[in-house]
Protein backbone atom coordinates (compact mmCIF):
# COMPACT_ATOMS: atom_id res chain seq x y z
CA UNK A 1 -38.55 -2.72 -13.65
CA UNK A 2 -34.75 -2.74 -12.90
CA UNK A 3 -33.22 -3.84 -9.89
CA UNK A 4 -31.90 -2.06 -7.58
CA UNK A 5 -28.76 -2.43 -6.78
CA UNK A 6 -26.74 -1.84 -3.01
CA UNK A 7 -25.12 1.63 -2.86
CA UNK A 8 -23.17 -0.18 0.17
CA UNK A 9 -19.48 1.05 -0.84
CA UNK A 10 -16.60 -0.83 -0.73
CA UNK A 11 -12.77 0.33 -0.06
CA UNK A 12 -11.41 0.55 -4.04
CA UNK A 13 -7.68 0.74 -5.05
CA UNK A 14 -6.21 2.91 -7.75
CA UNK A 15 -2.17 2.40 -8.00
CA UNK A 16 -0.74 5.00 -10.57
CA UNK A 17 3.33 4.11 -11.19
CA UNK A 18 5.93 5.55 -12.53
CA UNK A 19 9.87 4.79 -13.34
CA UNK A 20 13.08 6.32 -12.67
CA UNK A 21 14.87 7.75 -15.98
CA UNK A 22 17.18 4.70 -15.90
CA UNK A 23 13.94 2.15 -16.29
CA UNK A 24 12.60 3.75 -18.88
CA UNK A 25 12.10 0.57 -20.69
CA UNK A 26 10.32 -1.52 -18.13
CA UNK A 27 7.02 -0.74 -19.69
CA UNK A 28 5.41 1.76 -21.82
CA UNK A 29 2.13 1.46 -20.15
CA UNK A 30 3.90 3.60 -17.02
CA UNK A 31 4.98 7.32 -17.19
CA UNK A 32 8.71 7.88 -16.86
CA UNK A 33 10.15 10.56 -14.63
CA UNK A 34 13.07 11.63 -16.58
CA UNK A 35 14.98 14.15 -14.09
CA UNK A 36 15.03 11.66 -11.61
CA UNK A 37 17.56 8.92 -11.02
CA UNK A 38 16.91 7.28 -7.56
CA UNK A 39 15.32 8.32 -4.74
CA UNK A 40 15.82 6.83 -1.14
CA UNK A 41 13.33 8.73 1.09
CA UNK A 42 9.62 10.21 0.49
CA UNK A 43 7.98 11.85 3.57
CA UNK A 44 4.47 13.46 4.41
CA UNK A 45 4.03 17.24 6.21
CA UNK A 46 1.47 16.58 9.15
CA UNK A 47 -1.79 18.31 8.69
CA UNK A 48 -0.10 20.26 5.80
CA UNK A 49 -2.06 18.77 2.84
CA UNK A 50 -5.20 17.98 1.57
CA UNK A 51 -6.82 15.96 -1.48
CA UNK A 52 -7.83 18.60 -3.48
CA UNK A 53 -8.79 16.77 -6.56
CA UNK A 54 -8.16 13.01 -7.56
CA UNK A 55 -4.78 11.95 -7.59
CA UNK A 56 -3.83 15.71 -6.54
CA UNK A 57 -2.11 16.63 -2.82
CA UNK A 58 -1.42 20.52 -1.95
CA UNK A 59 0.23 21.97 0.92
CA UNK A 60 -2.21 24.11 3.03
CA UNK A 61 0.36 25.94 5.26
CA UNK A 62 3.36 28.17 4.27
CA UNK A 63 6.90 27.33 4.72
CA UNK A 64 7.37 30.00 7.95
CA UNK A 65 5.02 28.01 9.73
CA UNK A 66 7.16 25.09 9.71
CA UNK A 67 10.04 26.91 10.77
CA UNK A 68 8.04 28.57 13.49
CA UNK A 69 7.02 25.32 14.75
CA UNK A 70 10.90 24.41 15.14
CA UNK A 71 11.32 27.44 17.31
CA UNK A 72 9.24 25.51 20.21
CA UNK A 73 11.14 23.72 22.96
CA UNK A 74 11.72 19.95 22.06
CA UNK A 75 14.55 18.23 20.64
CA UNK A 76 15.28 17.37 17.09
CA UNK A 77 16.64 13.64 16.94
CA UNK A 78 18.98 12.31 14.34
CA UNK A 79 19.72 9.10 13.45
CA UNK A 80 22.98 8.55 11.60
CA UNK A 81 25.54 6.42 10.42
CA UNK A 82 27.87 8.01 13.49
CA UNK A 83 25.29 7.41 15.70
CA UNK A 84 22.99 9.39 17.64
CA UNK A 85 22.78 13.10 17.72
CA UNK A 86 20.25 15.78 19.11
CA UNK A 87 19.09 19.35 18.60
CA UNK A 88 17.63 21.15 21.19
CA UNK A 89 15.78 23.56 19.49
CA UNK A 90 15.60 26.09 22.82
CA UNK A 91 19.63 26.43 22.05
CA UNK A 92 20.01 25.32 18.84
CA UNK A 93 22.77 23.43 19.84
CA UNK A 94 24.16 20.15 18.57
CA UNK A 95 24.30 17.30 21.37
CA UNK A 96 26.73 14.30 19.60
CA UNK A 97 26.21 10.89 20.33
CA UNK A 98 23.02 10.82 23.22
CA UNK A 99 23.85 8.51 25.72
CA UNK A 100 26.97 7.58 23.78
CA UNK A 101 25.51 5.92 20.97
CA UNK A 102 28.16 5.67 18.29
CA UNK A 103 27.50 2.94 15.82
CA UNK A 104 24.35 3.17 12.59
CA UNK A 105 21.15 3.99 13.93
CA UNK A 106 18.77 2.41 10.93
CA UNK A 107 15.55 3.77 12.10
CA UNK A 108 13.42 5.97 14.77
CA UNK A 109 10.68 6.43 16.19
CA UNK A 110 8.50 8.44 19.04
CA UNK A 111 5.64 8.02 21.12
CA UNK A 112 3.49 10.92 22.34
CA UNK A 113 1.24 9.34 24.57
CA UNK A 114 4.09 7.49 26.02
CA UNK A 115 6.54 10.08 26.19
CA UNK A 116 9.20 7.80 24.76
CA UNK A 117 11.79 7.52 21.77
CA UNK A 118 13.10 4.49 20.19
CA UNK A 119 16.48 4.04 18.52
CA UNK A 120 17.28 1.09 16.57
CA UNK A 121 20.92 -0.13 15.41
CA UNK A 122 22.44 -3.64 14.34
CA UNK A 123 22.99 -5.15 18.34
CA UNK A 124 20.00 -3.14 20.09
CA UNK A 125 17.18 -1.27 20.80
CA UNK A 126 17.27 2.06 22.78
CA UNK A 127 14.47 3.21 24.68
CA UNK A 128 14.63 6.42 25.69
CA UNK A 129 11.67 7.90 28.57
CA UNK A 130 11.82 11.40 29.29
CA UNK A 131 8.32 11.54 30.87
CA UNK A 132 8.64 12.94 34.94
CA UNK A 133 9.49 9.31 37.02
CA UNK A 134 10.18 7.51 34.18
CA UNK A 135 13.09 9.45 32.58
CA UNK A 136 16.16 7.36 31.94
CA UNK A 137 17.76 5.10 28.95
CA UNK A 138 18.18 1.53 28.44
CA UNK A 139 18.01 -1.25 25.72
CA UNK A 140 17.56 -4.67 24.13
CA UNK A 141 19.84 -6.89 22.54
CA UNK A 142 19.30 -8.44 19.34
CA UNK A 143 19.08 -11.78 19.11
CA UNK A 144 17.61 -12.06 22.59
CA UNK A 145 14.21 -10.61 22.36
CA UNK A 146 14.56 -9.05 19.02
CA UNK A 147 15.21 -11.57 16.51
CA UNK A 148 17.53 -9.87 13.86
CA UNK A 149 18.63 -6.05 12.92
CA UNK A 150 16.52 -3.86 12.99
CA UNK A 151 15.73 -2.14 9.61
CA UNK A 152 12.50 0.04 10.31
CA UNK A 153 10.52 1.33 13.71
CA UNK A 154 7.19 3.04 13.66
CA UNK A 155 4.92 3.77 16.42
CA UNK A 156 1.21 3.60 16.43
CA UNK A 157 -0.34 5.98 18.84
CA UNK A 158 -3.50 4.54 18.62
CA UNK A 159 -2.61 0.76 18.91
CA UNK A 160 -0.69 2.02 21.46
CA UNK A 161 2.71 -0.18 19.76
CA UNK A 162 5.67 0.05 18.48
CA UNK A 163 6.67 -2.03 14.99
CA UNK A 164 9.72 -3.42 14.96
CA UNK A 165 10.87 -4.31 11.42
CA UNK A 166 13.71 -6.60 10.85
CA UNK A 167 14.59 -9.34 7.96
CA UNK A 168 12.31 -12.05 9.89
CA UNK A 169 9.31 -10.22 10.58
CA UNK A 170 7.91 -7.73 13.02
CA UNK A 171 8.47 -7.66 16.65
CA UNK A 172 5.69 -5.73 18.39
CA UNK A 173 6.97 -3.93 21.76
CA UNK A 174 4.21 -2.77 24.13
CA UNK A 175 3.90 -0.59 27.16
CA UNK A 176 2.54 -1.77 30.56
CA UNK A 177 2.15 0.58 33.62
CA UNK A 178 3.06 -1.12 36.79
CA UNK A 179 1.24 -1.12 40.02
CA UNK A 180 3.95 1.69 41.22
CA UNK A 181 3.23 4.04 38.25
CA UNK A 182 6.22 2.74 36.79
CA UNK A 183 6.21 2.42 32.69
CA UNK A 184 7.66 -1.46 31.84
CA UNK A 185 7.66 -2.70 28.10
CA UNK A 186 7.27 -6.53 27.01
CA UNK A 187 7.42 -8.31 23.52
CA UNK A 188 5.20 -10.31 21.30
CA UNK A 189 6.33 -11.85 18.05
CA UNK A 190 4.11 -11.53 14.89
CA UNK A 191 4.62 -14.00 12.11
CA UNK A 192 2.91 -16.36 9.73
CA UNK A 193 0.85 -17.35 12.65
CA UNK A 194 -0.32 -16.25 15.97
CA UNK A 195 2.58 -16.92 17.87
CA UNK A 196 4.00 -17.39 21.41
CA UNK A 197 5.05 -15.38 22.94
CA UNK A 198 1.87 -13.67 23.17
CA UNK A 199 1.02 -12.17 19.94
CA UNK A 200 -2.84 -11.20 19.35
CA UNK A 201 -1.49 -10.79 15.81
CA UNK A 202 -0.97 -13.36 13.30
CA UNK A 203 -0.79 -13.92 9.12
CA UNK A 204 2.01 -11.44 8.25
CA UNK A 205 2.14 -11.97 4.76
CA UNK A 206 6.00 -11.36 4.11
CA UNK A 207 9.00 -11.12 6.10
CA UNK A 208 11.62 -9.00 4.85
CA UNK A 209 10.49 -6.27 6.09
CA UNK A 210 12.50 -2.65 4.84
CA UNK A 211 10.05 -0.13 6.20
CA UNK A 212 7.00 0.93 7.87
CA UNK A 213 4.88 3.76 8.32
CA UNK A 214 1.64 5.49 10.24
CA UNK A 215 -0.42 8.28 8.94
CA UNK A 216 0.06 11.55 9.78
CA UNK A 217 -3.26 12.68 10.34
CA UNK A 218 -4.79 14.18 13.10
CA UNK A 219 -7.60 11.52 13.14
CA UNK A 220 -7.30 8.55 15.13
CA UNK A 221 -5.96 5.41 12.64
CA UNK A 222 -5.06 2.34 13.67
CA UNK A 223 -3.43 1.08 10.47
CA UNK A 224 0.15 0.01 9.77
CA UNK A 225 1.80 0.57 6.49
CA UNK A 226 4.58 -2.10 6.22
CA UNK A 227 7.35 -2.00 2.93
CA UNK A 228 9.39 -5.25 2.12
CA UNK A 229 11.55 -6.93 -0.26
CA UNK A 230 8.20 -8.30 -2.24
CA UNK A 231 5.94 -5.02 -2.26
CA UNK A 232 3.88 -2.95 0.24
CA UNK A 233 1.32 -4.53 3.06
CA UNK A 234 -1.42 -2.65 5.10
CA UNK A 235 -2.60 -3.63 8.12
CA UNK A 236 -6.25 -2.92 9.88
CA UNK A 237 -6.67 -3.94 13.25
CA UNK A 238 -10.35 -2.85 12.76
CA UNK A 239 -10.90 -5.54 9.60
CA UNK A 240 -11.97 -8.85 9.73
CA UNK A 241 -9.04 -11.54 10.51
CA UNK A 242 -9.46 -12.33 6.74
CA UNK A 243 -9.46 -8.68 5.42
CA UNK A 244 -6.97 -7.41 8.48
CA UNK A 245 -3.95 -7.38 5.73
CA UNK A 246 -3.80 -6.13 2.61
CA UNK A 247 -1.05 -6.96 0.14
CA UNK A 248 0.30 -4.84 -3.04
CA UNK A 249 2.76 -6.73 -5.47
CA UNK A 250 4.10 -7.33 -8.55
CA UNK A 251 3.28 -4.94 -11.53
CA UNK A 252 -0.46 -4.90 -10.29
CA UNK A 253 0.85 -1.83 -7.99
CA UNK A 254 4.47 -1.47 -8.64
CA UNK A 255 6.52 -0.42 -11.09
CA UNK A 256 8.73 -3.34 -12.08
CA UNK A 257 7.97 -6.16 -13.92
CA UNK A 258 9.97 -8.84 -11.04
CA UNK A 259 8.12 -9.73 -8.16
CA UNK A 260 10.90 -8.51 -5.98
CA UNK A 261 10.59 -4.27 -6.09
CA UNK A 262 12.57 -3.50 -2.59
CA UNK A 263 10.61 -1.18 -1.06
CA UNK A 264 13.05 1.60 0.72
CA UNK A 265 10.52 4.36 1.67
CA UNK A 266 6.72 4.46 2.48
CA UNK A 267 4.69 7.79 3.31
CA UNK A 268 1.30 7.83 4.19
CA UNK A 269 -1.26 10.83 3.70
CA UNK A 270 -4.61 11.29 5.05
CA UNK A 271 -7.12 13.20 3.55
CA UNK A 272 -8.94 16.05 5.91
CA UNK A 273 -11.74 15.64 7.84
CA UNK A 274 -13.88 17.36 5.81
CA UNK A 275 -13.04 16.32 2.75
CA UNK A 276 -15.31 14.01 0.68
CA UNK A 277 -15.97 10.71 2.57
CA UNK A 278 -15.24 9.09 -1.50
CA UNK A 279 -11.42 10.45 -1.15
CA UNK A 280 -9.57 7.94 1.29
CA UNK A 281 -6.15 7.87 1.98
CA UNK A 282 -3.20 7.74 -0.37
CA UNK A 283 -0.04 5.82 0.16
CA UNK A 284 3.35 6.30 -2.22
CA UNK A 285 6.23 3.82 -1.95
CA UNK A 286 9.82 3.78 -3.36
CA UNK A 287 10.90 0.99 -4.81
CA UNK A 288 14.14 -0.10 -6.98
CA UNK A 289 12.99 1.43 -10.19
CA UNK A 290 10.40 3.68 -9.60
CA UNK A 291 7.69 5.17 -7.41
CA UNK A 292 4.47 3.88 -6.55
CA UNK A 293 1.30 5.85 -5.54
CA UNK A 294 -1.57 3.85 -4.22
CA UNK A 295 -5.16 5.76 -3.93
CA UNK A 296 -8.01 4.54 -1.64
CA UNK A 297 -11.67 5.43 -2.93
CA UNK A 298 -14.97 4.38 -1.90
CA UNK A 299 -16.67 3.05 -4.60
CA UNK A 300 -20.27 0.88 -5.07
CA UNK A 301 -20.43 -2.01 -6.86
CA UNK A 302 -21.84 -0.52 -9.91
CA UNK A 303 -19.11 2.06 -10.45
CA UNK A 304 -16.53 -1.19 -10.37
CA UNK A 305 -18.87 -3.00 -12.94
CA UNK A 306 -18.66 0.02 -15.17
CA UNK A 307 -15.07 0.20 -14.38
CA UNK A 308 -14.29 -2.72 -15.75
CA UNK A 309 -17.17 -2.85 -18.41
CA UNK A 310 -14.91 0.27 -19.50
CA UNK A 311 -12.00 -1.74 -20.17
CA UNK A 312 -13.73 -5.03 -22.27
CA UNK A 313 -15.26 -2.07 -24.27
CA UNK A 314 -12.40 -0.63 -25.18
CA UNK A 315 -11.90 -0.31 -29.24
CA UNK A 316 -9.42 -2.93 -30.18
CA UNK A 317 -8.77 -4.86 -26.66
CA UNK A 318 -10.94 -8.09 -27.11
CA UNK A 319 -14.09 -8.04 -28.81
CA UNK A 320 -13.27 -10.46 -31.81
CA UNK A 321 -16.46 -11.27 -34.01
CA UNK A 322 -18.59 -10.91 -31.07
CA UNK A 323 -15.72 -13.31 -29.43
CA UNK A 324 -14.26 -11.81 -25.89
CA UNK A 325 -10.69 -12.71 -27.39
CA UNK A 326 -7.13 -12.77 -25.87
CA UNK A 327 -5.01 -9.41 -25.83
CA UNK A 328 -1.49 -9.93 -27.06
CA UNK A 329 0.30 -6.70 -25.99
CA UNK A 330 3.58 -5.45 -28.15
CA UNK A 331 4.57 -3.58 -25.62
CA UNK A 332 4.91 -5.20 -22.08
CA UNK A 333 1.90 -4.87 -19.82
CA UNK A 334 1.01 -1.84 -22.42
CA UNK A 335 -2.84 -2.28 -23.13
CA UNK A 336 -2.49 -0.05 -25.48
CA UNK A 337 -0.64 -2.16 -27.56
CA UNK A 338 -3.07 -4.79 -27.64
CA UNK A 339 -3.13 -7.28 -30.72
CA UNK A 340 -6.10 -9.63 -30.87
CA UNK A 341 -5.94 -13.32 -31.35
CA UNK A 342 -7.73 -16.20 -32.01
CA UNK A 343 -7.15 -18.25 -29.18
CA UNK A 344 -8.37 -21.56 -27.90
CA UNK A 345 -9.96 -20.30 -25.14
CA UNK A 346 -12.09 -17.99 -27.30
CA UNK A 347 -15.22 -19.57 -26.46
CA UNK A 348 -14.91 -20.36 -22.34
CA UNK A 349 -13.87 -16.44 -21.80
CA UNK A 350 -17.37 -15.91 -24.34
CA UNK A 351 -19.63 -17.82 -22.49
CA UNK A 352 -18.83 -16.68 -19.04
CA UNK A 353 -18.74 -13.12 -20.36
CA UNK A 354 -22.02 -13.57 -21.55
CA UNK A 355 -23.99 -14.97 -18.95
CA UNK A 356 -22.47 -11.92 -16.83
CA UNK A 357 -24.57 -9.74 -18.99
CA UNK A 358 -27.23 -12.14 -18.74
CA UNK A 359 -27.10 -11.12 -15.09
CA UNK A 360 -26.70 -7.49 -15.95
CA UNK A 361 -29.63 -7.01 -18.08
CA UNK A 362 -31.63 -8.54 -15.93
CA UNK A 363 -31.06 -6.09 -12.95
CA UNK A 364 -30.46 -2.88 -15.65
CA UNK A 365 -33.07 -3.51 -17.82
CA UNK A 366 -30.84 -1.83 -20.45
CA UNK A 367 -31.35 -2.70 -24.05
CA UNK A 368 -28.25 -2.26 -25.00
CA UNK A 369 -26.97 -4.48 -22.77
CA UNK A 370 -29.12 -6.70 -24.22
CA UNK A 371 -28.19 -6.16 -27.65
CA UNK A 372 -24.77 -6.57 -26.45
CA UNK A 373 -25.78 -9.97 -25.13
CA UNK A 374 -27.65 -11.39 -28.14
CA UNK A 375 -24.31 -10.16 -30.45
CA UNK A 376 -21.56 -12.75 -28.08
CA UNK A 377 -24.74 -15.35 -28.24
CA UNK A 378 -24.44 -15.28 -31.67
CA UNK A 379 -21.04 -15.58 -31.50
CA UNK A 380 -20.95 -19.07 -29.39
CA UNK A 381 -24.22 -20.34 -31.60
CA UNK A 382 -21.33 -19.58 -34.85
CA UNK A 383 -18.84 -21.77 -32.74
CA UNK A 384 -21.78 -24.65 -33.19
CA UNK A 385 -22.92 -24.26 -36.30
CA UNK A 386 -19.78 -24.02 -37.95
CA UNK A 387 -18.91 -27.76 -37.05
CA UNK A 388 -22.43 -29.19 -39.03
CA UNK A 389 -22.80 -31.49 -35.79
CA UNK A 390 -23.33 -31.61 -32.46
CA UNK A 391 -19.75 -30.83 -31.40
CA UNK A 392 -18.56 -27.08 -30.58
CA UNK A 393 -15.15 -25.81 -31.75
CA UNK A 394 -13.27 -23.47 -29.84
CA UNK A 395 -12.69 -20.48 -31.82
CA UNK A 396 -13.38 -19.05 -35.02
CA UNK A 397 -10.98 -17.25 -37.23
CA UNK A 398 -13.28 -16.24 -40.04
CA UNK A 399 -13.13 -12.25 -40.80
């Protein structure tokens, strides 16, 4: 009788990239989009989309809606190269340069819960609380608490934190509530390691940092989305320390070939709550020559086996006289441009292949697995025989 196997699933990446017209000849193996030079920025509506299908977003909402929701009291904050400018959207009017801010603001970011909105430009950090008894402005340098520029902020509702992205890392800013009912803030540094000053956060993976991002949905998520110099990185304060941070590089999930892809934008969408616990999140990225979007399934470990079982079965790709062979590509990274070789190595990828099906038939019970099996045996016995002694050769070139 077969095996059973777990149906326990397991978080599964699918990265689907694709270059701007002027890379066009990175690689074959990724679509081109050919109206489109550059890009700089690529943001999510909140609560406006769904996964409808795999690998497909719609908005839910019309366009009036958004403009309706601008019609509520609030301000509208811009950061600029001038500096810092508001909209209050009971007036409509432009306010120039809050609190006199005149230099490049690089990034912003706002905290519900906290009532707060951060600023940040070369020399400091503005914090800005408008909440009753806490209203007022004031900031920190860098270089005293804040190690370099600031390039990115992001809060996290949930952590309850604000990201601070700069060249050396991430500064994490969070809030305390004094005894008087006072709101106070105070810094930890996150780096390779856990470090001092009081950081329950360690391993950051790269520094570098360009940009970072949260998810928009309404659902609580603790996750930070973090773009760099080197690629994108996730991190999951409900993981294991080993599995807290996820890292996507090189041409595994971005579209250049150089392991440095300068990542300038990162958006973040969330599936609904009722859609299909399979469907995870999404996550697209901008990089230098293209875009990258990264899917999140749940998948068992038998739809990864047949995954990848897909991809060794493909017509052409490496089956070599029974041989799991190299693939020599034409094209780069273009699978479909696989040429097969004989190739040292011929036999060690063989005989690990095979006793992987070993393993497989004897939890499937398939016979064609097993078939499949006895065919690369056959193909390592050849690899003996062929010698007349005791010794194995390596490959076989025979047609």
């Amino acid at each position: 009788m077969p095996t059973p196997i777990p149906d326990n699933k397991f978080e599964q990446v699918i990265a689907e990239r694709y270059l701007f017209a002027p890379f066009a000849n990175e690689s074959t193996a990724w679509p081109v989009l050919n109206n489109i030079q550059n890009a700089w920025q690529t943001a999510p509506l909140p609560r406006y989309h769904f996964q409808a299908a795999e690998g497909v977003w719609l908005l839910t909402q019309s366009i009036n809606r958004v403009q309706e929701d601008l019609g509520a009291r609030g301000w509208l904050y811009f950061a600029a190269d001038s500096g810092l400018h508001g909209l209050d959207l009971s007036t409509f009017m432009i306010n120039p340069f809050l609190n006199e801010i005149n230099v490049s603001v690089s990034s912003l970011a706002w905290s519900s819960k906290r009532q707060t909105i951060f600023a940040g430009t070369e020399t400091k950090l503005w914090i800005h609380s408008y909440g009753v008894g806490n209203e007022g402005w004031r900031f920190e340098h860098i270089k005293g608490l804040i190690d370099a520029p600031i390039t990115s902020l992001v809060y996290n509702d949930v952590q309850d934190k604000l990201w601070i992205g700069q060249s050396t890392g991430i500064t994490l800013l969070l809030p305390i509530i004094m005894p008087t009912g006072h709101l106070h803030w105070f810094f930890s540094r996150l780096a390779g390691q856990i470090s001092n000053p009081g950081s329950d956060i360690g391993h950051l993976p790269f520094s570098n940092i360009t940009t970072l991002s949260v998810s928009q949905s309404t659902l609580p998520d603790r996750r930070v989305w973090l773009g760099a110099v080197r690629g994108v990185m996730r991190f999951d304060p409900n993981s294991s320390d080993i599995n807290a941070w996820r890292v996507f590089n090189s041409a595994r999930y971005m579209p250049n070939r150089e392991s440095l892809v300068n990542v300038s934008s990162l958006a973040v969408l969330s599936c609904r709550s009722d859609a299909s616990p399979n469907l995870g999140s999404a996550a697209v990225a901008i990089t230098s020559k293209g875009l990258a979007v990264l899917r999140f399934e749940m998948w068992t470990l038998a739809q990864k086996a047949d995954h990848f079982q897909m991809l060794v079965d493909q017509p052409g790709r490496h089956d070599k006289n029974g041989f799991v062979s190299d693939c020599s590509m034409s094209s780069w990274g273009d699978g479909r441009t696989c040429i097969k070789e004989s190739d040292d190595n011929d036999g060690e990828w063989t005989s690990m292949y095979l006793a992987s099906q070993v393993f497989r038939y004897a939890v499937t019970q398939d016979t064609r697995v097993k078939a499949q099996a006895w065919r690369h045996f056959e193909a390592m016995e050849l690899l003996n025989k062929v010698t007349g002694s005791l010794l194995t050769t390596r490959t076989f070139t025979g047609n």
